[in-house]
N, C-alpha and C. Protein backbone atom coordinates (compact mmCIF):
# COMPACT_ATOMS: atom_id res chain seq x y z
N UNK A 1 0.85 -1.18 0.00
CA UNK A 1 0.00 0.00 0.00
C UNK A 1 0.89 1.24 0.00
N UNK A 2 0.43 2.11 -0.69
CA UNK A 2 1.53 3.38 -1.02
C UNK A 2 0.53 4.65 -0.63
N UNK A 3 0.83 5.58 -0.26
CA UNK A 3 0.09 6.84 0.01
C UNK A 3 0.91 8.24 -0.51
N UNK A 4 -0.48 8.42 -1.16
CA UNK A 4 0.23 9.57 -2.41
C UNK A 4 0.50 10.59 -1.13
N UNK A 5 1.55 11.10 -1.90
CA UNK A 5 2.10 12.87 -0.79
C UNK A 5 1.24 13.89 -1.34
N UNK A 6 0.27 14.46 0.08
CA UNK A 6 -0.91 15.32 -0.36
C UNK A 6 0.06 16.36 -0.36
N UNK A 7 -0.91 17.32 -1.09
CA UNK A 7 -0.15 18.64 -1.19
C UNK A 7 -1.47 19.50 -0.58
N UNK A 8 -0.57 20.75 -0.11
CA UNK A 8 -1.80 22.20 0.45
C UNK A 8 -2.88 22.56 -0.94
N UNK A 9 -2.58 22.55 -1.79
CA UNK A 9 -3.44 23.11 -3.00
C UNK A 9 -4.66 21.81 -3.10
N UNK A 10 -3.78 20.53 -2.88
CA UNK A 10 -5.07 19.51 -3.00
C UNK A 10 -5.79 18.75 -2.13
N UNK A 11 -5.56 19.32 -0.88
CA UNK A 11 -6.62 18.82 0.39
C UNK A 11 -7.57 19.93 0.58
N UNK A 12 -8.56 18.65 0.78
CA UNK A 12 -9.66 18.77 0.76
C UNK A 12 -10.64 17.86 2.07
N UNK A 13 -11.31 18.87 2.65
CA UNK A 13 -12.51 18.07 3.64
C UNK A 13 -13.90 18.93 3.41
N UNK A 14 -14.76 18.00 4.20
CA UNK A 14 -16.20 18.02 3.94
C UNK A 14 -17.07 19.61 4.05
N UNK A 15 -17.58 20.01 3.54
CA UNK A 15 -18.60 21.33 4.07
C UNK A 15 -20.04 20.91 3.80
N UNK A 16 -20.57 20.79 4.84
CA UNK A 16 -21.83 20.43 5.07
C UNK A 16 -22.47 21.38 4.13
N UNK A 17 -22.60 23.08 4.29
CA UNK A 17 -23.05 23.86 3.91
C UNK A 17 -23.39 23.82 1.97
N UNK A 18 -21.79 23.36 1.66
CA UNK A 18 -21.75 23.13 0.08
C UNK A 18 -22.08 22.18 -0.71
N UNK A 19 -22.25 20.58 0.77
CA UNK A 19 -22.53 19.60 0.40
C UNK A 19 -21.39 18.66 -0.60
N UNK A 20 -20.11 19.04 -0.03
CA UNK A 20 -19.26 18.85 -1.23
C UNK A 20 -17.91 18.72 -0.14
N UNK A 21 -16.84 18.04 -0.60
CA UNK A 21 -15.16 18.47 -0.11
C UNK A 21 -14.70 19.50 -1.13
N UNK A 22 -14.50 20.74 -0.20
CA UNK A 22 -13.68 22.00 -0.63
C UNK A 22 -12.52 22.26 -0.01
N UNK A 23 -11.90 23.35 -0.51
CA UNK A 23 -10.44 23.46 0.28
C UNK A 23 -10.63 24.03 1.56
N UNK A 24 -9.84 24.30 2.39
CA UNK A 24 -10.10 24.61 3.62
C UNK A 24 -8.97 25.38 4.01
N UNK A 25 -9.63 26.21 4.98
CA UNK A 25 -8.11 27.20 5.70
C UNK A 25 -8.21 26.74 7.14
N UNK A 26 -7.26 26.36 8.03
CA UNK A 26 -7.34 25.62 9.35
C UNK A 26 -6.78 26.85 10.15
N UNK A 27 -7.00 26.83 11.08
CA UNK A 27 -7.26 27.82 12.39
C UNK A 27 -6.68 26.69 13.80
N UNK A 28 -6.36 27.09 14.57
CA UNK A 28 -6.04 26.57 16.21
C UNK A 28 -7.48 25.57 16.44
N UNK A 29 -8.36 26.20 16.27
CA UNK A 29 -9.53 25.21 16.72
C UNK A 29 -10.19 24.73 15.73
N UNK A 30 -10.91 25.15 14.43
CA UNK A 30 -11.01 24.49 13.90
C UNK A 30 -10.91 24.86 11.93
N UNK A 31 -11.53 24.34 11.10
CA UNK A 31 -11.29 24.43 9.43
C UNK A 31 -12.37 24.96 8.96
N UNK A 32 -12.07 25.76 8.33
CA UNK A 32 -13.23 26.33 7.37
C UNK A 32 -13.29 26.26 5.89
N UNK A 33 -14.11 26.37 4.99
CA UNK A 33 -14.35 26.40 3.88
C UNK A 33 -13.87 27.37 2.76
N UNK A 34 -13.38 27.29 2.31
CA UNK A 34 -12.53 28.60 1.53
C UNK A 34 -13.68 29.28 0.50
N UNK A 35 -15.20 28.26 -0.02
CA UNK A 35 -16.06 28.65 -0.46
C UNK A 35 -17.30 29.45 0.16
N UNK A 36 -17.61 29.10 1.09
CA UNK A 36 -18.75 29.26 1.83
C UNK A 36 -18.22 30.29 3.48
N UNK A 37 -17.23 29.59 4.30
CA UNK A 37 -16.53 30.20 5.27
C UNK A 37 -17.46 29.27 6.40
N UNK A 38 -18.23 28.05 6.24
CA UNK A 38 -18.60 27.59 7.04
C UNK A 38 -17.74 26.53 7.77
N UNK A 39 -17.50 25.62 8.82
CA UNK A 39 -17.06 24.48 9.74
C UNK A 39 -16.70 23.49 8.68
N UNK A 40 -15.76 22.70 8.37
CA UNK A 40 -15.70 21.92 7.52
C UNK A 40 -15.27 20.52 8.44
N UNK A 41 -15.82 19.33 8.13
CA UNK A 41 -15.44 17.90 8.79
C UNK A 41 -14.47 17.04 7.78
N UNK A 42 -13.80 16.31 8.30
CA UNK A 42 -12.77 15.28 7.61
C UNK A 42 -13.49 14.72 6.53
N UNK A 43 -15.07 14.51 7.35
CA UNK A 43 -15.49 13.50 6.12
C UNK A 43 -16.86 13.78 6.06
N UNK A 44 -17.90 13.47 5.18
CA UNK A 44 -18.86 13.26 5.08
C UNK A 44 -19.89 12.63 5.90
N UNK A 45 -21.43 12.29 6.41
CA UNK A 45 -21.65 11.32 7.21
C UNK A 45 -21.32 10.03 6.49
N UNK A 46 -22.10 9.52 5.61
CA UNK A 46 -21.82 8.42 4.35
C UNK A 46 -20.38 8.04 4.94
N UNK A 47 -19.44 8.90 4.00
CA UNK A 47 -18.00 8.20 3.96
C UNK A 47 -17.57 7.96 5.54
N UNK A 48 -17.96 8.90 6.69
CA UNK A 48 -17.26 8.37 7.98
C UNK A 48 -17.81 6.57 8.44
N UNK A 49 -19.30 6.39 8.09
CA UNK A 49 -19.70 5.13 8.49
C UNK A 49 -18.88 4.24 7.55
N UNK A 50 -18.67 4.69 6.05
CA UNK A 50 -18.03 3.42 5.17
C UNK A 50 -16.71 3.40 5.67
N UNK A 51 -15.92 3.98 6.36
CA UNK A 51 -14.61 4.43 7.10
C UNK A 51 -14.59 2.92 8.01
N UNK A 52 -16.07 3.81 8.47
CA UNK A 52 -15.58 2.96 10.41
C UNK A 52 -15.93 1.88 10.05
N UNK A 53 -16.82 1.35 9.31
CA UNK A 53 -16.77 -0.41 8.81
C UNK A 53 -16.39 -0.82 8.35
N UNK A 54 -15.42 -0.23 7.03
CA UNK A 54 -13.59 -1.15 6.73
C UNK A 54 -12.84 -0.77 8.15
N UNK A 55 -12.48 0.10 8.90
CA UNK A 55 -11.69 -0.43 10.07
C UNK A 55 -12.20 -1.66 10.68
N UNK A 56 -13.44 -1.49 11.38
CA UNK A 56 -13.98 -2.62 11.68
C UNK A 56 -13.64 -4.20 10.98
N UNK A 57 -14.04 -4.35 10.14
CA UNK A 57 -13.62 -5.54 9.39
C UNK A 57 -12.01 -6.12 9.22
N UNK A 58 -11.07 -4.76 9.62
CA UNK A 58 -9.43 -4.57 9.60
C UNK A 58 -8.92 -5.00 10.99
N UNK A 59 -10.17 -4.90 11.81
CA UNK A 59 -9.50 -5.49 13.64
C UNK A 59 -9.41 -6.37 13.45
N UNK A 60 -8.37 -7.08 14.63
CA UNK A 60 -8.24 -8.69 14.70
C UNK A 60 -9.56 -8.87 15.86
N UNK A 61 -10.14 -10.12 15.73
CA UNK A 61 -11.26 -10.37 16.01
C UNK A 61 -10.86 -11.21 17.50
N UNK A 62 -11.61 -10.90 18.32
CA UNK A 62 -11.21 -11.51 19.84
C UNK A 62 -10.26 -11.04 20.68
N UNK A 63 -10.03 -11.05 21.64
CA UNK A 63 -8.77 -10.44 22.77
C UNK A 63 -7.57 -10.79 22.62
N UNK A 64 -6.94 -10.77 24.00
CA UNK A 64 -5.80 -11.73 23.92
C UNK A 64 -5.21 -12.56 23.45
N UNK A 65 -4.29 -13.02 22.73
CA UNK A 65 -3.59 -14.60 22.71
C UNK A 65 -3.65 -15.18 24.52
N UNK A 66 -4.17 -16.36 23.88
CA UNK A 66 -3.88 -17.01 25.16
C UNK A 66 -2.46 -18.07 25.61
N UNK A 67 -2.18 -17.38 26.65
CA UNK A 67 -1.13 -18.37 26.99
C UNK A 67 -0.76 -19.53 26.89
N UNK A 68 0.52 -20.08 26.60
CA UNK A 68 0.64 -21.48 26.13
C UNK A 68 1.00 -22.40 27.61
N UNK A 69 0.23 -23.17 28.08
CA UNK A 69 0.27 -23.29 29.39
C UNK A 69 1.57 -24.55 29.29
N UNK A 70 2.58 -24.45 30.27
CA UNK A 70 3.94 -25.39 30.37
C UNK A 70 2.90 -26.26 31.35
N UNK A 71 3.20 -27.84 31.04
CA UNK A 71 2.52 -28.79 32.13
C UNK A 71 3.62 -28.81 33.32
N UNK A 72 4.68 -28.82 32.82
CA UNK A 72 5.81 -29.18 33.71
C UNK A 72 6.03 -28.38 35.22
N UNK A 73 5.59 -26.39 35.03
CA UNK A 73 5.82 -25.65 35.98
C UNK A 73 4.69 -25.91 37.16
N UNK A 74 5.16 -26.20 38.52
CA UNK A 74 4.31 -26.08 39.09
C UNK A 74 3.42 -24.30 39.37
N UNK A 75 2.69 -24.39 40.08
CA UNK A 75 1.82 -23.06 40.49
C UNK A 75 2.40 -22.33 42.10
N UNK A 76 2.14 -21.35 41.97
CA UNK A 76 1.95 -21.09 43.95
C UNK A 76 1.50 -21.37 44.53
């Protein structure tokens, strides 16, 4: 897997307002829309759920490995 090197001219996140990913100017707290001047999010609602359910499907499934128990050691 390779990840292209974003550049400032071509990032882009969500504006609710435009309904669209536009460019954005970022601030200490938060990003705005360079079109509109409204709050802009990473992602869309849509794309954040299709996000979080390929991570989901990307966890390893169950807890721990379980220990390989030695017969030989006794206990305390």
């Amino acid at each position: 897997m390779t990840m292209d090197k974003s550049s400032f001219y071509d990032d882009r996140k969500f504006c609710p307002s435009c309904n669209g990913y536009q460019p954005y100017l970022m601030s200490m707290d938060h990003s705005y829309c360079v079109e509109c001047g409204g709050t802009v999010r990473l992602f869309s609602k849509d794309d954040w759920e299709t996000f979080n359910e390929n991570m989901k499907a990307k966890r390893p499934k169950g807890g721990r490995p379980r220990k390989k128990k030695d017969q030989n050691k006794e206990s305390a």
